[in-house]
Protein backbone atom coordinates (compact mmCIF):
# COMPACT_ATOMS: atom_id res chain seq x y z
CA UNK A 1 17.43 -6.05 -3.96
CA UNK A 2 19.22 -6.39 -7.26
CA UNK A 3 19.75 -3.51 -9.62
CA UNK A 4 17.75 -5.02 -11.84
CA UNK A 5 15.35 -5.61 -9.64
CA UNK A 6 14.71 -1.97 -8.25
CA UNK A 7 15.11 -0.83 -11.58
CA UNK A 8 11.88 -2.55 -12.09
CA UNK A 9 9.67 -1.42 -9.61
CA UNK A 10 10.99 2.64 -10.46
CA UNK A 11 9.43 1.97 -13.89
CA UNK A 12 6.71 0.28 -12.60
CA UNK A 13 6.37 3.24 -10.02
CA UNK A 14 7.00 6.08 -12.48
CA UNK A 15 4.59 4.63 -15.26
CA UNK A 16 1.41 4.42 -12.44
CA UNK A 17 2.94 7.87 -11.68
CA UNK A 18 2.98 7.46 -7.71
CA UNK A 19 6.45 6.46 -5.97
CA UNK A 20 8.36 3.13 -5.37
CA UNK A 21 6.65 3.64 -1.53
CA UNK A 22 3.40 3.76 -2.86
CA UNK A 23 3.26 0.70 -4.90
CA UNK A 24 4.97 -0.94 -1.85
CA UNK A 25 2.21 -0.11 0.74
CA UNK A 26 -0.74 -0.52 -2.48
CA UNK A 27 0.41 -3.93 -2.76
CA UNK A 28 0.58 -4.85 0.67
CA UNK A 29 -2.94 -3.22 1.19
CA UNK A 30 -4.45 -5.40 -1.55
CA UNK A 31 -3.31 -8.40 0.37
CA UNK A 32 -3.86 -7.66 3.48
CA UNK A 33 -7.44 -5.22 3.42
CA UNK A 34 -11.06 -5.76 3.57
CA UNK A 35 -13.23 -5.74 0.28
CA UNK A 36 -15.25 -2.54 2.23
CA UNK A 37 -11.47 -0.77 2.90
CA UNK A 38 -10.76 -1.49 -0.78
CA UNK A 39 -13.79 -0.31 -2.53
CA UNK A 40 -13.71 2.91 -0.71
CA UNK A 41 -9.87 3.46 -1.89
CA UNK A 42 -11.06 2.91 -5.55
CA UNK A 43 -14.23 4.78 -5.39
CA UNK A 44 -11.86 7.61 -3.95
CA UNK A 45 -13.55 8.44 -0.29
CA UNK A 46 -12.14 11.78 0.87
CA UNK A 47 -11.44 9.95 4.32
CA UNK A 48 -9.63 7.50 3.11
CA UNK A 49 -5.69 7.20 1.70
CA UNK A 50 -3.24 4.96 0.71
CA UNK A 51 -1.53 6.05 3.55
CA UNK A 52 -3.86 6.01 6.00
CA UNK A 53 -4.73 2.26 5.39
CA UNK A 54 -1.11 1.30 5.38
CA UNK A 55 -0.96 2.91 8.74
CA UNK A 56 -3.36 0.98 9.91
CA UNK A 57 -2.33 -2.25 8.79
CA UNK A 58 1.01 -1.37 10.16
CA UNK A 59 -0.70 -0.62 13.44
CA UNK A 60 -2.75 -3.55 13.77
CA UNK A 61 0.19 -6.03 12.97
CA UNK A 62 2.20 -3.99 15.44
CA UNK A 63 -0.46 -4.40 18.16
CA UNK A 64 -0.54 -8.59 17.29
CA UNK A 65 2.40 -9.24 17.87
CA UNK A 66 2.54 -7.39 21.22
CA UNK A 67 -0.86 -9.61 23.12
């Protein structure tokens, strides 16, 4: 990644006020979620993160491409 580049997403990061990692794993949920996954993360369920999603997406693609 260029310096300009990462430069970038810290502004990005700092102006949402959440980290670099966070946008990373927000963006990544918004592609890869469902629309019920989603709406809970905006209507701001208790039992559900950003975190928590990511970890499950990272799960699932982990358990793909082992069957």
């Amino acid at each position: 990644m260029s310096a300009a580049a990462r430069e970038t997403r810290n502004k990005g990061a700092a102006a949402a006020g959440v980290s670099h990692d966070t946008l990373r794993k927000v963006k990544e949920i918004n592609e890869k979620a469902s629309k019920d996954v989603l709406d809970a993360l905006r209507r701001g369920d208790a039992d559900v993160s950003i975190n928590s999603v990511h970890q499950g997406i990272v799960r699932a693609e982990r358990e793909a491409t082992r069957e």
